[in-house]
Protein backbone atom coordinates (compact mmCIF):
# COMPACT_ATOMS: atom_id res chain seq x y z
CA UNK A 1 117.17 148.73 95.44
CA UNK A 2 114.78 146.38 96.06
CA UNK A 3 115.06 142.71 94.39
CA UNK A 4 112.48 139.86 93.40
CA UNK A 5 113.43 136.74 96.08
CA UNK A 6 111.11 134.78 94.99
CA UNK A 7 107.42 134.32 92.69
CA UNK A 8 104.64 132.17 92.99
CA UNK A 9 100.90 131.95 92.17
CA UNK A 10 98.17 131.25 94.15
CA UNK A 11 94.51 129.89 93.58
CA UNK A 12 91.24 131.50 94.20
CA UNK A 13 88.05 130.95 93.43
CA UNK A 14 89.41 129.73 90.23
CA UNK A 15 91.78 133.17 89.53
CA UNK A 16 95.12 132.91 89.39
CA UNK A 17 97.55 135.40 91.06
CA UNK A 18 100.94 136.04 91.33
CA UNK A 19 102.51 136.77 94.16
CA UNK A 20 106.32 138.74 94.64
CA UNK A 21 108.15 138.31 97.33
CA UNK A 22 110.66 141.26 97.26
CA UNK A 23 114.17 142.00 99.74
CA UNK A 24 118.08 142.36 99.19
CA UNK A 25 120.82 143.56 101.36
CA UNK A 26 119.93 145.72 104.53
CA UNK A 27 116.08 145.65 103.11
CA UNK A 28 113.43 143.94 105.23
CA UNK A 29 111.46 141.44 103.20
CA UNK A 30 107.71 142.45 101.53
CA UNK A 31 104.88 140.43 100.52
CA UNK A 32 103.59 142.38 97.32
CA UNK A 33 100.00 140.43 96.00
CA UNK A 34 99.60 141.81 92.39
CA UNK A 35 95.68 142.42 91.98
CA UNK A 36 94.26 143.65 89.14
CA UNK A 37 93.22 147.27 89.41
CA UNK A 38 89.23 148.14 88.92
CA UNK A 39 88.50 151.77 87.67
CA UNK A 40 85.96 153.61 89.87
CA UNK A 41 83.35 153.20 86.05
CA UNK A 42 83.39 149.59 86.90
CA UNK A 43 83.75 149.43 90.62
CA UNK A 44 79.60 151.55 89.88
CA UNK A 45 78.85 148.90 87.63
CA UNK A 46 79.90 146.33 90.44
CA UNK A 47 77.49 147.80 92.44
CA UNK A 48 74.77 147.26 90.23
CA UNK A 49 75.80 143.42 89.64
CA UNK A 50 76.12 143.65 93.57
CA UNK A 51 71.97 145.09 94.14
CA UNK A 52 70.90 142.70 91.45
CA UNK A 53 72.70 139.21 93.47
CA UNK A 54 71.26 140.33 96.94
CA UNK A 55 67.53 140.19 95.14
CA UNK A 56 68.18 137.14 93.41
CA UNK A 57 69.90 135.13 96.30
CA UNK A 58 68.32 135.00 99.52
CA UNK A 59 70.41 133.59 102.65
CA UNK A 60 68.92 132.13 105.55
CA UNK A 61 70.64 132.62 109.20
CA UNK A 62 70.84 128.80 108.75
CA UNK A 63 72.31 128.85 105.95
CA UNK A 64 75.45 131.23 106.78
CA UNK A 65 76.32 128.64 109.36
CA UNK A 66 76.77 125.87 107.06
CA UNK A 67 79.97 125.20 105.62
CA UNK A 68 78.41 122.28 103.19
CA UNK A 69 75.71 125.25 102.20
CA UNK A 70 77.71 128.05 102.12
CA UNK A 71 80.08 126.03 99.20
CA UNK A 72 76.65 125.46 97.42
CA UNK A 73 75.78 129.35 97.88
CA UNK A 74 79.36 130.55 96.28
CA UNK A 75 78.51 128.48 93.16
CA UNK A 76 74.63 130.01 92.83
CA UNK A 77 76.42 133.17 93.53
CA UNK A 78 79.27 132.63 90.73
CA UNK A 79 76.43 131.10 88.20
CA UNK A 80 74.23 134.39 88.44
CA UNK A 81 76.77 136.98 89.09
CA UNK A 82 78.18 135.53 85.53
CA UNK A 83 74.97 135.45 83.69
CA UNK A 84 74.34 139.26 85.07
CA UNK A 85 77.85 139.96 83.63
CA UNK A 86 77.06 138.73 80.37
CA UNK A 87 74.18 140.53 79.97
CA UNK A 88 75.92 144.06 80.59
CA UNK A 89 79.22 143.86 79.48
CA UNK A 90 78.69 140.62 76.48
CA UNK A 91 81.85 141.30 74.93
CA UNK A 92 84.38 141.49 78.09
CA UNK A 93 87.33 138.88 78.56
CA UNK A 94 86.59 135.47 79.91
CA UNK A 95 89.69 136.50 82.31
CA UNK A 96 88.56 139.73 82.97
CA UNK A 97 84.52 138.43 84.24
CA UNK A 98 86.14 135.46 85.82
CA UNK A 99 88.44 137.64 88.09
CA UNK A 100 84.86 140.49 88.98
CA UNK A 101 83.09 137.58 89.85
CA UNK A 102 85.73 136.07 92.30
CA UNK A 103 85.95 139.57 93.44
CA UNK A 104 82.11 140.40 94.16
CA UNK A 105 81.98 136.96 95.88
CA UNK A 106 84.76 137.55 98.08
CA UNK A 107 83.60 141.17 99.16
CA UNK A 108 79.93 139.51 99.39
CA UNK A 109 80.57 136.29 101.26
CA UNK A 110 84.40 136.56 102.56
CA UNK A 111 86.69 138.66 103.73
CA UNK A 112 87.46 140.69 100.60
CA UNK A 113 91.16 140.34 99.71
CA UNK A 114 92.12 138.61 102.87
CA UNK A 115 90.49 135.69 100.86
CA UNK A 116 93.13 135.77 98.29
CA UNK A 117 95.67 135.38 101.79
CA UNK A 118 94.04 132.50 103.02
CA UNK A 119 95.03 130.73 99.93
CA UNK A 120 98.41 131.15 100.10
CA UNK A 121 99.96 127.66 101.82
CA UNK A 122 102.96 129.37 102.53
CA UNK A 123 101.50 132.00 104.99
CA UNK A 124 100.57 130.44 108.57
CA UNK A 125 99.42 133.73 110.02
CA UNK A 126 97.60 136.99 108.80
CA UNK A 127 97.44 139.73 111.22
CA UNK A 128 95.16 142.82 110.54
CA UNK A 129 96.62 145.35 113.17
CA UNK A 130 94.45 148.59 112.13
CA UNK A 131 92.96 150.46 109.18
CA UNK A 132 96.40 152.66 109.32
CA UNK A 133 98.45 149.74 108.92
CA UNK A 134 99.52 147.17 105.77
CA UNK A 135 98.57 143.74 106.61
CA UNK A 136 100.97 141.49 107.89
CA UNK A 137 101.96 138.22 106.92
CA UNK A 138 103.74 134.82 108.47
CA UNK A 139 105.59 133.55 105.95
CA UNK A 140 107.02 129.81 106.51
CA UNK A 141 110.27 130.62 104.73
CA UNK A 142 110.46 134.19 105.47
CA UNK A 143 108.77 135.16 108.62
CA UNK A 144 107.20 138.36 109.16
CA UNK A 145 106.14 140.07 105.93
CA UNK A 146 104.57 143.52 105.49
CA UNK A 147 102.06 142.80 102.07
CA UNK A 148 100.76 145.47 100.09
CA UNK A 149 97.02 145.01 101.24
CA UNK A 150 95.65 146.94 103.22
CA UNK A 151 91.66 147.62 104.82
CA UNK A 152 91.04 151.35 104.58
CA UNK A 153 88.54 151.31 107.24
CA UNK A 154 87.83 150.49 110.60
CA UNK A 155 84.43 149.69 110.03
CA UNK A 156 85.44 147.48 107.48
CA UNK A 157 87.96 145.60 109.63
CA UNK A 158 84.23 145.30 112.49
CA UNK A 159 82.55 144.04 109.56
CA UNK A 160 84.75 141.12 108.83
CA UNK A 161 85.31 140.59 112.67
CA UNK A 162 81.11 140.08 112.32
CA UNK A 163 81.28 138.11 108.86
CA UNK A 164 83.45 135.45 111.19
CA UNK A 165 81.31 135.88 114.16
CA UNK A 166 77.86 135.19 112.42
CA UNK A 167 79.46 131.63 111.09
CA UNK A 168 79.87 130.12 114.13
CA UNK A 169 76.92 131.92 115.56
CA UNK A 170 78.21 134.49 117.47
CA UNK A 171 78.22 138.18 118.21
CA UNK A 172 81.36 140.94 118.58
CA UNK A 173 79.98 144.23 119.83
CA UNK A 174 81.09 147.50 122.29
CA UNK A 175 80.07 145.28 125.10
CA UNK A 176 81.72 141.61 123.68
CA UNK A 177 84.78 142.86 121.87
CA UNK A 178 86.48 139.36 121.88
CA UNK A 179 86.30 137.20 119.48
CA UNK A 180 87.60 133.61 119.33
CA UNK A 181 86.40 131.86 116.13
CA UNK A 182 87.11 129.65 113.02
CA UNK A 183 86.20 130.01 109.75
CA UNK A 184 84.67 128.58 107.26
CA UNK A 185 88.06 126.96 105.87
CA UNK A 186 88.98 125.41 109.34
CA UNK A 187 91.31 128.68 109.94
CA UNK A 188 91.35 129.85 113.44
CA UNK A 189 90.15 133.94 113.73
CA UNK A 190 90.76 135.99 116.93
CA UNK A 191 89.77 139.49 116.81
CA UNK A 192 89.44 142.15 119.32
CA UNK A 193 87.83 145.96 118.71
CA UNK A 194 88.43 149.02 119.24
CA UNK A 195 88.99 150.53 121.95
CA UNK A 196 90.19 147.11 123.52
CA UNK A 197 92.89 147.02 120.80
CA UNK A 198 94.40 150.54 121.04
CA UNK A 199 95.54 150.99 117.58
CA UNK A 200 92.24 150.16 115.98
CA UNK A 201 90.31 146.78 115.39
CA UNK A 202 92.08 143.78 115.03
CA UNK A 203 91.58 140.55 113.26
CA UNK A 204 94.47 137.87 114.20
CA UNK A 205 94.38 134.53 111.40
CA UNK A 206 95.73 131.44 112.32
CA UNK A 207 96.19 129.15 108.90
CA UNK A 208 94.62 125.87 109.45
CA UNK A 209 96.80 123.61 106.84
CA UNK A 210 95.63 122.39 103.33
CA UNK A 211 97.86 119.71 103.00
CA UNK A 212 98.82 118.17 106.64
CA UNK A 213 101.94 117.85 107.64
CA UNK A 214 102.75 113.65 107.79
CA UNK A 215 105.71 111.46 109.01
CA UNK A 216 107.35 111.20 105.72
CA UNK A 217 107.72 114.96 105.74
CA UNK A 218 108.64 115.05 109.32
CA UNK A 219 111.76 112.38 108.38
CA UNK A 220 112.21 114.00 105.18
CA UNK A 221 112.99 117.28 106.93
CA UNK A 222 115.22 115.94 110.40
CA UNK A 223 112.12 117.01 112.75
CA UNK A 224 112.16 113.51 114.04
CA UNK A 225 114.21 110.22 112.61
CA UNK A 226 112.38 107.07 111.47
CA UNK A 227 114.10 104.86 114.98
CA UNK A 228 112.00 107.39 116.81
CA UNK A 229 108.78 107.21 114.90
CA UNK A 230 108.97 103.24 115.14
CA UNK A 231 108.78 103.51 118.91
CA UNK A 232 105.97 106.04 119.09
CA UNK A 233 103.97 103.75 116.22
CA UNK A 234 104.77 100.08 118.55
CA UNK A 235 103.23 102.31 121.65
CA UNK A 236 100.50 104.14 120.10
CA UNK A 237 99.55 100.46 118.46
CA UNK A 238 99.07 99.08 122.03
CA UNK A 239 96.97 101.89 123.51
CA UNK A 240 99.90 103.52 125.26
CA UNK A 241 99.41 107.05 126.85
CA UNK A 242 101.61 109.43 125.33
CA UNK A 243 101.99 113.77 126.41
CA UNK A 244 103.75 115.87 123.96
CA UNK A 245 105.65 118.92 125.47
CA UNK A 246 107.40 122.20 123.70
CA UNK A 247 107.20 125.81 123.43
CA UNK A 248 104.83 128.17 121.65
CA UNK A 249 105.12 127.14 118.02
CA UNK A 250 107.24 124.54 118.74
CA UNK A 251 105.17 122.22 116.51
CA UNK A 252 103.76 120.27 119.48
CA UNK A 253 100.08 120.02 117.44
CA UNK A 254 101.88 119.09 114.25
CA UNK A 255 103.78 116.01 115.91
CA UNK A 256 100.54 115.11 117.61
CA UNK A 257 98.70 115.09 114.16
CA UNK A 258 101.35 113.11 112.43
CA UNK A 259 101.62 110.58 114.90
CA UNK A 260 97.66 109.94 114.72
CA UNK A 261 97.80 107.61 111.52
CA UNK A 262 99.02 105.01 113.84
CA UNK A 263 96.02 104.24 115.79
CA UNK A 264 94.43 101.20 113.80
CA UNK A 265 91.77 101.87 112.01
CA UNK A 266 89.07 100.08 113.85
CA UNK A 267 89.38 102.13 117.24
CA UNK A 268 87.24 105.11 118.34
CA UNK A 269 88.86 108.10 118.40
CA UNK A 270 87.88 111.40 120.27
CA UNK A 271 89.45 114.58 119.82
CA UNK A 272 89.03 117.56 122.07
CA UNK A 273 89.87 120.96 120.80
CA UNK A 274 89.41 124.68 121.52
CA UNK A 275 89.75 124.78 117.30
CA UNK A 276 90.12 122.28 114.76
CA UNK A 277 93.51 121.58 114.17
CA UNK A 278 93.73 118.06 114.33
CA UNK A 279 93.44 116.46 110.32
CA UNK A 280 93.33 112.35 110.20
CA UNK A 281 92.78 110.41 107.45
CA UNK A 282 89.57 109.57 105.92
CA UNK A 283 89.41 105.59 106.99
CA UNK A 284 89.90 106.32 110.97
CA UNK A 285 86.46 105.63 113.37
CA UNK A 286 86.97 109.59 114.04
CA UNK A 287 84.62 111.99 116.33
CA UNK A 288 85.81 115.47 116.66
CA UNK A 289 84.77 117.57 119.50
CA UNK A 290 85.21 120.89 119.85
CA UNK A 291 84.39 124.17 122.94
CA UNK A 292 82.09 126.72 122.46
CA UNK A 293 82.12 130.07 123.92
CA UNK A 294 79.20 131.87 126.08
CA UNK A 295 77.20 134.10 124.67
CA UNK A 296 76.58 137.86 125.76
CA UNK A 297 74.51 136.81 128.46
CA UNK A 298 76.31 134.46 129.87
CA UNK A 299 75.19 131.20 128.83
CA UNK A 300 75.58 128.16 125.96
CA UNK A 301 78.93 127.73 127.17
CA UNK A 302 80.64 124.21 126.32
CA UNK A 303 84.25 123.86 127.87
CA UNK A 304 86.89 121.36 127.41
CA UNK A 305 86.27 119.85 130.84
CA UNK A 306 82.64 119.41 129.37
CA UNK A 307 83.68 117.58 126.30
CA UNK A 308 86.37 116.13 128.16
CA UNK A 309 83.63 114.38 130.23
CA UNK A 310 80.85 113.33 128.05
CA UNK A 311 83.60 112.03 125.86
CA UNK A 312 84.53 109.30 128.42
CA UNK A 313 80.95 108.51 127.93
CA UNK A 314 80.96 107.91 124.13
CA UNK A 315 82.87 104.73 124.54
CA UNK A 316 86.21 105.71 123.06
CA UNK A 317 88.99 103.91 122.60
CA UNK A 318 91.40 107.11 122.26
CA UNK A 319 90.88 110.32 123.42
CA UNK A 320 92.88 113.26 122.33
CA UNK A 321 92.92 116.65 123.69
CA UNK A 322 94.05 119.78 122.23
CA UNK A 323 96.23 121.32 125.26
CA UNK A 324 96.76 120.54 128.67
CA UNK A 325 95.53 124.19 130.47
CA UNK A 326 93.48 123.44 133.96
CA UNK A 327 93.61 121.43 137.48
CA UNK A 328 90.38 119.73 136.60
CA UNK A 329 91.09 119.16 132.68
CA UNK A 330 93.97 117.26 134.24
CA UNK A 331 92.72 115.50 136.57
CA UNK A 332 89.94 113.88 134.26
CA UNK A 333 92.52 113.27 131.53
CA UNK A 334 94.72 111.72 133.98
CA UNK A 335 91.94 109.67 135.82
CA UNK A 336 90.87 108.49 131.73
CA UNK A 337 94.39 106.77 131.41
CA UNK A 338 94.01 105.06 134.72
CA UNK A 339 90.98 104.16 134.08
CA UNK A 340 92.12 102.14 130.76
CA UNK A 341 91.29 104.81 128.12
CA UNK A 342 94.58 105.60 125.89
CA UNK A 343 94.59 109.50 126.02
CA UNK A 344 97.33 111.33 124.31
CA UNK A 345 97.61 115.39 124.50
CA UNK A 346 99.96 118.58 124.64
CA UNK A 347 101.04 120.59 127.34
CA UNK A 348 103.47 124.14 127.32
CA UNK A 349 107.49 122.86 128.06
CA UNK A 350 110.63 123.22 127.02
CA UNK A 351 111.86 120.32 128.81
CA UNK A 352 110.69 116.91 130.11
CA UNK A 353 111.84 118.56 133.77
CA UNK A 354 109.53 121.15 133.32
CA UNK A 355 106.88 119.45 131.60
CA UNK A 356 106.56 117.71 135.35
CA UNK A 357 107.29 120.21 136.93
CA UNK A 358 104.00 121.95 135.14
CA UNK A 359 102.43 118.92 136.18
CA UNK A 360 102.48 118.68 139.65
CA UNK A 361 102.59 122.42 140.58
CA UNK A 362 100.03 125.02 139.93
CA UNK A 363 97.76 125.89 137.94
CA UNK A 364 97.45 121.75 137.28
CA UNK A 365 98.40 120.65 140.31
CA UNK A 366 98.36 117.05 139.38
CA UNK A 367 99.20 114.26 142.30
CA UNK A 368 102.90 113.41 140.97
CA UNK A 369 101.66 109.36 141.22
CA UNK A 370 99.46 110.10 138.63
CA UNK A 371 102.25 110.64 136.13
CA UNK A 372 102.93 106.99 135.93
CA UNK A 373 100.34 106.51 133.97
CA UNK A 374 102.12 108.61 131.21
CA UNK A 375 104.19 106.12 129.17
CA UNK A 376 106.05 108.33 126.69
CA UNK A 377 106.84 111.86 126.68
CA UNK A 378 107.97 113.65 123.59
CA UNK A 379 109.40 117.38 124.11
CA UNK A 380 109.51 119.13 120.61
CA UNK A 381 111.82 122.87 119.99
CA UNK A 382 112.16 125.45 117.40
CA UNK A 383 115.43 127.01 116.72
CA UNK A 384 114.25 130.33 115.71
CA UNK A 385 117.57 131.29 114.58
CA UNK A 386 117.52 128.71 111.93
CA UNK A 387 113.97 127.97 111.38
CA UNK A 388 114.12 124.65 112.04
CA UNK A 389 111.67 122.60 114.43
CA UNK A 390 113.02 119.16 116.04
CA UNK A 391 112.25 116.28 118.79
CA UNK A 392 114.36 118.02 121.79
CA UNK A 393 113.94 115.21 123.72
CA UNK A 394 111.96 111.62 124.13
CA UNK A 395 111.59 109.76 127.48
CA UNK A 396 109.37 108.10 130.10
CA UNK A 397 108.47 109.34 133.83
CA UNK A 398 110.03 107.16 136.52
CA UNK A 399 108.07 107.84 139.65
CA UNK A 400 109.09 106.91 143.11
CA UNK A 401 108.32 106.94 146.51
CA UNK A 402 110.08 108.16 149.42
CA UNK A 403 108.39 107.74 152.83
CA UNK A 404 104.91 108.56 151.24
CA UNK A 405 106.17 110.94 149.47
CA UNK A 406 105.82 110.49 145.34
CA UNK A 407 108.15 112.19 143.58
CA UNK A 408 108.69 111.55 139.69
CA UNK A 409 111.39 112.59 137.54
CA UNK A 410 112.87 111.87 133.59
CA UNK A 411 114.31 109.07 132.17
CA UNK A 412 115.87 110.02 128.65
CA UNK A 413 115.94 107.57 125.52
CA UNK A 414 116.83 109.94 122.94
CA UNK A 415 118.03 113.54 122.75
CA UNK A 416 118.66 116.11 120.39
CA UNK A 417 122.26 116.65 119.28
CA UNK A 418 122.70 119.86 117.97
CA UNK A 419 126.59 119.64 116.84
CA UNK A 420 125.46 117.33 113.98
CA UNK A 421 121.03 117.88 113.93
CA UNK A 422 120.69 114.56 114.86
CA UNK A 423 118.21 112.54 117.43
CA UNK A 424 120.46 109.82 119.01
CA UNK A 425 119.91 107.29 121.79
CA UNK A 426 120.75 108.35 125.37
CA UNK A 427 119.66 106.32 128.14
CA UNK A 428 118.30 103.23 128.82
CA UNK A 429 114.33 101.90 128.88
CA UNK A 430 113.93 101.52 132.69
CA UNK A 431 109.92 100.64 132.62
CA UNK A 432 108.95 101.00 128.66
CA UNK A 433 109.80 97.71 127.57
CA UNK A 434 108.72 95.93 130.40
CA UNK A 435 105.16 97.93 129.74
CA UNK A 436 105.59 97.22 126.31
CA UNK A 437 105.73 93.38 126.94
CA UNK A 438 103.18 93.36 129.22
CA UNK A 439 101.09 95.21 126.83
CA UNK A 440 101.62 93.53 123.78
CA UNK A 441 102.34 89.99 124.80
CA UNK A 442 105.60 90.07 123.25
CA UNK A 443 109.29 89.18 124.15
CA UNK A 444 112.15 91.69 124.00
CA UNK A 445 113.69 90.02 121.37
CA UNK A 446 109.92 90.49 119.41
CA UNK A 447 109.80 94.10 120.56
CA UNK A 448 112.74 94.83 119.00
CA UNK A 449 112.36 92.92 115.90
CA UNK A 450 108.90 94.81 115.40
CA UNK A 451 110.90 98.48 116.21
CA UNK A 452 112.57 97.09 113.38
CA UNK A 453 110.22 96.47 110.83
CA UNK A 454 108.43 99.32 111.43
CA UNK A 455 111.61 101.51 111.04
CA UNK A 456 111.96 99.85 107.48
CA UNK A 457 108.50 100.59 106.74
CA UNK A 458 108.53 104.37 107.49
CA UNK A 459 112.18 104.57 105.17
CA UNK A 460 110.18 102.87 102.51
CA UNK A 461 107.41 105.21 102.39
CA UNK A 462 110.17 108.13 102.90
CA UNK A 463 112.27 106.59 100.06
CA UNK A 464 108.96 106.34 97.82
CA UNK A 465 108.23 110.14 98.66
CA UNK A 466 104.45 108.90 100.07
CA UNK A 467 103.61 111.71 101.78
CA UNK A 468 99.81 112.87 101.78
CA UNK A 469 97.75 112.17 104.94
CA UNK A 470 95.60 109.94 102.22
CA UNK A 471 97.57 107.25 101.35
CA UNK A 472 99.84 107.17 104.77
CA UNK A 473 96.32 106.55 105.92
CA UNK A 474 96.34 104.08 103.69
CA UNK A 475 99.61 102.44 104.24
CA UNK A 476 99.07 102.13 108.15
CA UNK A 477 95.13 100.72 106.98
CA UNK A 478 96.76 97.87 104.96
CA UNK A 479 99.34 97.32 108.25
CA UNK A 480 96.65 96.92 110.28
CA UNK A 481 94.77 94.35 107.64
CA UNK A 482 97.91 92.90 106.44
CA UNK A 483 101.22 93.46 108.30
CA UNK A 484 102.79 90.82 106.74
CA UNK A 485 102.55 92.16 103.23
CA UNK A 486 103.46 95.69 104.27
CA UNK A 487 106.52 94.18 105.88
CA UNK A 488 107.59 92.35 102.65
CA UNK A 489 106.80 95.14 100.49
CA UNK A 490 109.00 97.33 102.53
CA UNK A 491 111.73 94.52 102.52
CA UNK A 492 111.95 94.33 99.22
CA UNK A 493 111.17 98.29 98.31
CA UNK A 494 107.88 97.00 95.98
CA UNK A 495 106.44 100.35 94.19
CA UNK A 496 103.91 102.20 96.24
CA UNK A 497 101.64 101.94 93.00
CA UNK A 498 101.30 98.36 93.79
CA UNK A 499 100.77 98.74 96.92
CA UNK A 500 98.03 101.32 97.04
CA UNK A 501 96.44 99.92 93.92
């Protein structure tokens, strides 16, 4: 028999709704979504409200590309669709209208349920394999979840799979039955048609997070200790170059992210990105970049190694990019940090032995020389077993040469221990320090006393539970201002509240 795990509610368009998360011994886990049933009388009168909207709301093609315009078009929608309401049915529930309305507008302008999905912030994926087949859910503490939605049509299923391609100006047809997309929310969309995908049409959702993942939680939860954090923070301060390595869903994005907050606030950043994924507070001198796909015919295309370019022309003072993938996306993000630009990215490997050894070989094929340019390497891992995600492994390349031969190869400064899920010191720092000093003008002795501070700084916000992207943005803002203060108020644990006004 079936038991309740766990309840929650979740938020749309103003309508709350629970949701049941349902298992027990020997059963796999479901993901039930309890909706409110609508008789066929109303789902007729619906229709009506439905004929009436379209004639009283026109929609430009420019204006189902906007974002900013398509919020303002969901409240006209939710203003008339209520006043229409009134007018037939005067004496229904508050409840009741509220939930039609949310319902018309998501069937109108969304995805129909799926919208109800894509508010749930503990689901990272939602996978739409066929009309014959419940969607599936990603559940952060649960993993895979069948859910008790499901799209009775395939020609329902094309229709979203156009609703997604229309917003970012693009087409999914017989001919072009790939899709790779975002949506309106910032959540990445990949769907692929029939007869392409077998089964039937399929829309893949990646969840683009509401609430960004920050240091404090990454501390909080043992994905990284404070010690470590200090020394990325000192070398992302002085314009260091840093490469983050690890496996599919290893949380090699999510590191990347959290780390961001330490650039100071008056530097130019540039990210490049296939999708927005990448969320930095409000106060940082931000420009986000992102590809574009060709059209049918052909053309329109913008690639990375196209942004990667005309970024190096926007005068930046960091450049990000999304993943590490080509010879010649390489080669211009290596030639950027050589050039003086401080360039951080991520690349797919388990190791920092393979992350050079993906390096130098093909497809990238990068001259192993080149690699001294990168000054820290951080290698993140997900147990799957456990569920956990963790810094495997933090180090520098040591390159050498041989007879004219470059070769490069790791240097470890902290590992993970598994035994006791801890990060602990391993080797020594054969080149970062001296970088470090020649960097930031500082002694050893200062180095170490600013690792230091900044350790204390990062257990302070931990210990005050500061954890939004907002006001870690605004802790690292006031560091930057006023280090000195920071450092006292850390020193002597001062309220956040006083702190952050």
């Amino acid at each position: 028999m079936r038991k309740q795990l766990e309840t929650y509610k979740i938020n749309a368009e103003g309508i709350e709704l629970p949701v049941v998360i349902t298992g027990g011994p020997g059963l796999i886990p479901e993901y039930e979504l309890v909706l409110v049933t609508i008789g066929v009388a109303t789902n007729a009168m619906l229709d009506e409200v439905r004929n009436e909207l379209i004639e009283q709301v026109t929609i430009s093609s420019k204006e189902i590309l906007d974002p900013k315009i398509i919020a303002k078009l969901k409240a006209t929608f939710m203003e008339k669709a209520n006043v229409i309401l009134m007018q037939k049915l005067p004496n229904l529930a508050e409840k009741v209208r509220k939930y039609l309305i949310a319902h018309l507008l998501h069937e109108m302008l969304g995805l129909g349920r799926l919208e109800f999905l894509l508010q749930d912030e503990h689901l990272e994926e939602i996978i739409i394999n066929s009309a014959s087949e419940p969607v599936r859910v990603y559940h952060r503490k649960y993993g895979w979840l069948l859910t008790n939605i499901i799209v009775d049509t395939e020609a329902k299923i094309q229709n979203y799979s156009n609703i997604i391609a229309r917003r970012v100006g693009r087409q999914i047809t017989t001919l072009t039955p790939l899709l790779d997309a975002h949506l309106v929310s910032g959540d990445r969309a990949n769907a692929v048609l029939y007869p392409v995908s077998n089964k039937g049409n399929t829309i893949t959702i990646r969840k683009f997070a509401r609430d960004p993942w920050t240091v404090t939680d990454f501390i909080t939860s043992k994905t990284c200790s404070a010690e470590v954090f200090a020394l990325i923070w000192l070398a992302m301060q002085y314009e260091m170059n840093i490469l983050v390595s690890g496996g599919t869903g290893s949380g090699k994005t999510s590191m990347l992210g959290v780390c961001l907050p330490f650039i100071p606030y008056n530097h130019r950043i540039l990210t490049v990105e296939d999708a927005r994924e990448l969320q930095l507070p409000e106060h940082l001198f931000w420009c986000p970049l992102t590809t574009r796909q060709p059209n049918p015919e052909g053309k329109g295309e913008v690639s990375m190694l196209d942004l990667l370019i005309n970024a190096l022309r926007m005068r930046p003072d960091r450049i990000i990019l999304g993943e590490v993938r080509k010879a010649r996306d390489a080669e211009v993000l290596f030639e950027a940090m050589h050039t003086g630009h401080s360039v951080y990215a991520t690349l797919h490997a388990d190791s920092m032995t393979e992350t050079i050894s993906r390096i130098v070989n093909p497809p990238i094929s990068v001259p192993a020389n080149l690699l001294s340019a990168v000054h820290l390497n951080v290698v993140m891992f997900r147990d799957r077993r456990q569920g956990i995600r963790r810094v495997f492994q933090i180090g520098e390349f040591i390159t050498t040469d041989d007879e004219g031969k470059v070769s490069a190869k790791p240097n470890l400064l902290y590992r993970w221990k598994a035994s006791n899920d801890s990060i602990v010191a391993h080797g020594d720092r054969l080149h970062l320090y001296e970088q470090l000093s020649r960097h930031t003008g500082m002694s050893m002795q200062e180095i170490t006393k600013d690792l230091a501070a900044k350790e204390k700084i990062l257990n302070w916000m931990v210990k005050n539970n500061l954890r939004t992207i907002a006001d870690v943005g605004k802790i690292m803002k006031q560091y930057y201002l006023d280090s000195a203060m920071i450092v006292e108020a850390a020193t002597k644990n001062t309220p956040l509240k006083k702190v952050l006004g």
